[in-house]
N, C-alpha and C. Protein backbone atom coordinates (compact mmCIF):
# COMPACT_ATOMS: atom_id res chain seq x y z
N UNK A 1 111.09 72.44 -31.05
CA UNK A 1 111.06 71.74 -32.30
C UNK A 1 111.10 70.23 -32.11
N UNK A 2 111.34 69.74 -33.37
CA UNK A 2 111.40 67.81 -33.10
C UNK A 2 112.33 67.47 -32.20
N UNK A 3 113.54 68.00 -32.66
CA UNK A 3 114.62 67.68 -32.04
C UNK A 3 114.38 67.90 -30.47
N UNK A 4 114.10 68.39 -30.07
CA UNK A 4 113.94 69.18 -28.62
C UNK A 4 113.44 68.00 -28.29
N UNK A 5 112.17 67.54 -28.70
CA UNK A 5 110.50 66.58 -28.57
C UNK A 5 111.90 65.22 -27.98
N UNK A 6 112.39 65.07 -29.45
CA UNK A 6 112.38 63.92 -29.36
C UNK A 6 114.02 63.45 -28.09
N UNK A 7 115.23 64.89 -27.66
CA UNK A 7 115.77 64.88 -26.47
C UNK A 7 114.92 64.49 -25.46
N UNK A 8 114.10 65.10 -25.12
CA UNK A 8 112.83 64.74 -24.02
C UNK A 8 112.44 63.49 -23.88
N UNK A 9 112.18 63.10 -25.04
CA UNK A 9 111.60 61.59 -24.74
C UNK A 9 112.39 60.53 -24.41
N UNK A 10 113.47 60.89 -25.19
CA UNK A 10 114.69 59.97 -24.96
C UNK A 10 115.10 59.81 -23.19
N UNK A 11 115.35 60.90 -23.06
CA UNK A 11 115.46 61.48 -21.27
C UNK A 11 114.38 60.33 -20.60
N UNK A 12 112.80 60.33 -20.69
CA UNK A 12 111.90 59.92 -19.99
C UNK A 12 112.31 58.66 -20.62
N UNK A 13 112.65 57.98 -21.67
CA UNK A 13 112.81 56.59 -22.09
C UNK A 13 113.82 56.17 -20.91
N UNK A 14 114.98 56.83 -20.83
CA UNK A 14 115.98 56.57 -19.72
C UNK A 14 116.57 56.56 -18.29
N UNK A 15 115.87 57.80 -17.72
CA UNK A 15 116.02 58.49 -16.77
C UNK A 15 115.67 57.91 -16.00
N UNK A 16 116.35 57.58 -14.80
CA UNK A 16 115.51 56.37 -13.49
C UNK A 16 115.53 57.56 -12.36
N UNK A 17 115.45 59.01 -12.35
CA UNK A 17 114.58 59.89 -11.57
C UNK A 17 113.69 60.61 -11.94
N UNK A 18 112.77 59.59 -13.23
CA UNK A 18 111.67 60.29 -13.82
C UNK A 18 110.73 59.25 -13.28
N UNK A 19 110.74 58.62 -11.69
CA UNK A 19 109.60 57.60 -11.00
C UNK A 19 108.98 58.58 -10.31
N UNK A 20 109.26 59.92 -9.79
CA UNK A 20 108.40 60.32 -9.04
C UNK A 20 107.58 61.08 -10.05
N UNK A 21 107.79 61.04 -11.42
CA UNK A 21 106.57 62.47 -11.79
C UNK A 21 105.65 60.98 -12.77
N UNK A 22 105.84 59.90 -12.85
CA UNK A 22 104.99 58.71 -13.29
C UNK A 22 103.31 59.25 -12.74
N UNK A 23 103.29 59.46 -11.88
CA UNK A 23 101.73 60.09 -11.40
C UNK A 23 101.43 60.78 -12.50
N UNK A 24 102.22 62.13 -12.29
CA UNK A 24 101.77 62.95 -13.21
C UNK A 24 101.91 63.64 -14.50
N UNK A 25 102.95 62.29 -15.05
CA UNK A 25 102.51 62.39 -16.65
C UNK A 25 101.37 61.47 -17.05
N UNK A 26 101.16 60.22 -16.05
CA UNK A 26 100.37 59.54 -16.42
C UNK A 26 98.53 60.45 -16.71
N UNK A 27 98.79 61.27 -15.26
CA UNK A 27 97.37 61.95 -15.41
C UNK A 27 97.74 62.85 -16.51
N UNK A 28 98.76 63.46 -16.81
CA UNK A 28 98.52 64.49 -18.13
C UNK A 28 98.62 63.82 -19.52
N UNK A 29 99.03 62.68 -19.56
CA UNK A 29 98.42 61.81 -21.15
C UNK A 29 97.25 61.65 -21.43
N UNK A 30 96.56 61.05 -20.29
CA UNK A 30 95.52 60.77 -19.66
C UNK A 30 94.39 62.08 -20.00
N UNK A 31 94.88 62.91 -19.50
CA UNK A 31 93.27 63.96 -19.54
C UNK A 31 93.72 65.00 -21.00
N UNK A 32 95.00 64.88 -21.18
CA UNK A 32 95.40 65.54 -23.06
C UNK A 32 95.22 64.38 -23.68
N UNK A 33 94.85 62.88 -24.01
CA UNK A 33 94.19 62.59 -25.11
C UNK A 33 92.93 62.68 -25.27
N UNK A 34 92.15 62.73 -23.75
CA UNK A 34 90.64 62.48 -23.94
C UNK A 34 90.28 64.10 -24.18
N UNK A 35 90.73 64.93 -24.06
CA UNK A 35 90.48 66.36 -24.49
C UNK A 35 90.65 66.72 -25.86
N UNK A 36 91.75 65.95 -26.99
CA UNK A 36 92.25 66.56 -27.98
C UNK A 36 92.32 65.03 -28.64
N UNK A 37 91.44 64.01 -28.94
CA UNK A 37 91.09 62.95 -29.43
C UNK A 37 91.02 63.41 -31.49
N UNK A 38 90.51 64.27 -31.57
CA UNK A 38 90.61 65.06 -32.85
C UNK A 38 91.93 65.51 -33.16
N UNK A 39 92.70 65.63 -32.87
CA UNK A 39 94.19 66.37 -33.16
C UNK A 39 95.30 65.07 -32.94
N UNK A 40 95.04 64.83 -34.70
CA UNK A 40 96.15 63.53 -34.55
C UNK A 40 97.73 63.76 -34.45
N UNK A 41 98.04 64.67 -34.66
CA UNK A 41 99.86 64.80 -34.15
C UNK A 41 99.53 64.88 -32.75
N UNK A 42 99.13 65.87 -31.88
CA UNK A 42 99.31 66.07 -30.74
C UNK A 42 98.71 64.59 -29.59
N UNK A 43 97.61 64.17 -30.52
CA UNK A 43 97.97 62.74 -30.09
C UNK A 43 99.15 61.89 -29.94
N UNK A 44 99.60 61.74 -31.07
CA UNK A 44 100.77 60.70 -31.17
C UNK A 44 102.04 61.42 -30.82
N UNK A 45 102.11 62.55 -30.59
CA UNK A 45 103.33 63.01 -29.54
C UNK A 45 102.92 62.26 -28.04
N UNK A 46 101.64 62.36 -27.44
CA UNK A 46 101.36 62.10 -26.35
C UNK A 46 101.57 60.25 -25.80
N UNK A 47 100.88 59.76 -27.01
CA UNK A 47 101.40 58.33 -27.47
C UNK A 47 102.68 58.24 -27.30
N UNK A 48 103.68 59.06 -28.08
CA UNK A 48 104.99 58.71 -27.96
C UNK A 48 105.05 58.90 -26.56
N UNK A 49 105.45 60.12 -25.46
CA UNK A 49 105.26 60.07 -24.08
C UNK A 49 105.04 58.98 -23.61
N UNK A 50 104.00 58.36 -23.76
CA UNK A 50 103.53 56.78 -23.23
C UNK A 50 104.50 56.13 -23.19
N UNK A 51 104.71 55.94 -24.61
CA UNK A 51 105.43 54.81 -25.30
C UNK A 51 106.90 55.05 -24.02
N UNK A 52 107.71 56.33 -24.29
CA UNK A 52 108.93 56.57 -23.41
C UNK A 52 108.49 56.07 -21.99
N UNK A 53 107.92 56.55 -21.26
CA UNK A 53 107.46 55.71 -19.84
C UNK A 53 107.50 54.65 -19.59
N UNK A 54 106.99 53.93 -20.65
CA UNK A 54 106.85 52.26 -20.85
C UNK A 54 107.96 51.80 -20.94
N UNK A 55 109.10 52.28 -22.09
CA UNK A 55 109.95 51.94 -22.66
C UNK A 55 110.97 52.11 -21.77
N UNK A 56 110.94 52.70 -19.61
CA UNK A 56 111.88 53.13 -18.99
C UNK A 56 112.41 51.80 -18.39
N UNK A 57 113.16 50.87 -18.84
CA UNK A 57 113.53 49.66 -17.29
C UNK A 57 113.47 50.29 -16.16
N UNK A 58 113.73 51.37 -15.66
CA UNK A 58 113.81 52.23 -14.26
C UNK A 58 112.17 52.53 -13.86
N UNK A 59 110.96 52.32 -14.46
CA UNK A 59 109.47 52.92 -14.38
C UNK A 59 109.01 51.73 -13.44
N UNK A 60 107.98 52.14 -12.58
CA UNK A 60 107.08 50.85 -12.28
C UNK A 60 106.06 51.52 -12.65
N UNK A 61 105.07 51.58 -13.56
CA UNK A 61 103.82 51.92 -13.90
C UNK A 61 102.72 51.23 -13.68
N UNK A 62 103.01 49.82 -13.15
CA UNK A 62 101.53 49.00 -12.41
C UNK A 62 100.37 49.67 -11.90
N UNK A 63 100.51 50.82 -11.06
CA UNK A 63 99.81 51.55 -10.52
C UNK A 63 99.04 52.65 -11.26
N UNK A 64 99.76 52.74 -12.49
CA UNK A 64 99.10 53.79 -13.41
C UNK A 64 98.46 53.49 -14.70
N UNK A 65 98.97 52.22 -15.30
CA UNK A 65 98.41 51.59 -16.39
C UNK A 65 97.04 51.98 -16.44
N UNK A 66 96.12 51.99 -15.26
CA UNK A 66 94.79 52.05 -15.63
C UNK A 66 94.15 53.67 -16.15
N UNK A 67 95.08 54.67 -16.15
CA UNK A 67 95.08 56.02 -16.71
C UNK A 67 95.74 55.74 -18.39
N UNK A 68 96.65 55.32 -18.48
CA UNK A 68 97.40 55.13 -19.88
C UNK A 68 97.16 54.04 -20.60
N UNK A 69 96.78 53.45 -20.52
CA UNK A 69 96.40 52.01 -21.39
C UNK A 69 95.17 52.83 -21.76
N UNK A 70 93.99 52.80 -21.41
CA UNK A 70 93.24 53.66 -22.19
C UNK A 70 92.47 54.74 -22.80
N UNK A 71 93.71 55.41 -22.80
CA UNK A 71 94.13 56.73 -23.26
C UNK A 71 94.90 56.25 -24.64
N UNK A 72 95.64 55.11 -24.36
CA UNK A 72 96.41 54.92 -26.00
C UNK A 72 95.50 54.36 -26.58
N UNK A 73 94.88 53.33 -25.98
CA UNK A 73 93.86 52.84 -26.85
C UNK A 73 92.62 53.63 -27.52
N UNK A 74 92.43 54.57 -26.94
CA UNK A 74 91.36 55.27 -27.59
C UNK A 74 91.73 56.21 -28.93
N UNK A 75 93.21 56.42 -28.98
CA UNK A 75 93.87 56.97 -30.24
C UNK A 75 94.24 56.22 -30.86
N UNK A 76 94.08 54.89 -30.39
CA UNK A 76 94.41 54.16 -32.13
C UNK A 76 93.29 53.71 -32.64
N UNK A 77 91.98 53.69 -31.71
CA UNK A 77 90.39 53.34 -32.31
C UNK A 77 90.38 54.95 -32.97
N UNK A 78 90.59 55.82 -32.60
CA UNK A 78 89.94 57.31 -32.95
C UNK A 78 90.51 57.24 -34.56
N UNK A 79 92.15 56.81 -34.75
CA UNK A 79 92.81 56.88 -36.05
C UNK A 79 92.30 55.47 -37.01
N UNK A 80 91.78 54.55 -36.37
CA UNK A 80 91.43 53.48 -37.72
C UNK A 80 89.35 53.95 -37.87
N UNK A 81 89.07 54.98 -36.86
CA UNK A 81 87.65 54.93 -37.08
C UNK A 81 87.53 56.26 -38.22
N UNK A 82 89.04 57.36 -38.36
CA UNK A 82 88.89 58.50 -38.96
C UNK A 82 89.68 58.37 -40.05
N UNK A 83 90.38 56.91 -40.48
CA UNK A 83 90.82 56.82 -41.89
C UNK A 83 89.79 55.48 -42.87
N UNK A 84 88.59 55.85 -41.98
CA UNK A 84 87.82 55.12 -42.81
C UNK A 84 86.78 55.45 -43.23
């Protein structure tokens, strides 16, 4: 449920032994937005994900930005191109 969602994220917002799986949430934001670009919640859960990674002082994501930066960006062009 939300609650669950949003324990989780909190965890990845905080957690400074969530640097080794940075690879591979980055690749699974990454290949679940460009797959499910049509499905705006399950987007912006995935967004949120982002957002928690970003939001870790403990993350170095330099190395991955180029998987997640545009992956978010393409869900916020997908949501101002499908509320218009």
């Amino acid at each position: 449920g939300a609650a669950q969602q949003d324990a989780a994220l909190a965890s990845v917002a905080r957690d400074a032994g969530t640097q080794e799986l940075v690879p591979f949430f980055s690749r699974f934001v990454a290949d679940r937005i460009f797959g499910n670009v049509g499905r705006a919640e399950y987007c912006r859960t995935l967004v949120r994900l982002a957002d928690a990674l970003i939001s870790n002082p403990h993350m170095h994501l330099e190395l991955h930005l180029h998987q997640l930066l545009p992956a978010v960006i393409t869900c916020v062009v997908a949501r101002r191109l499908s509320s218009k």
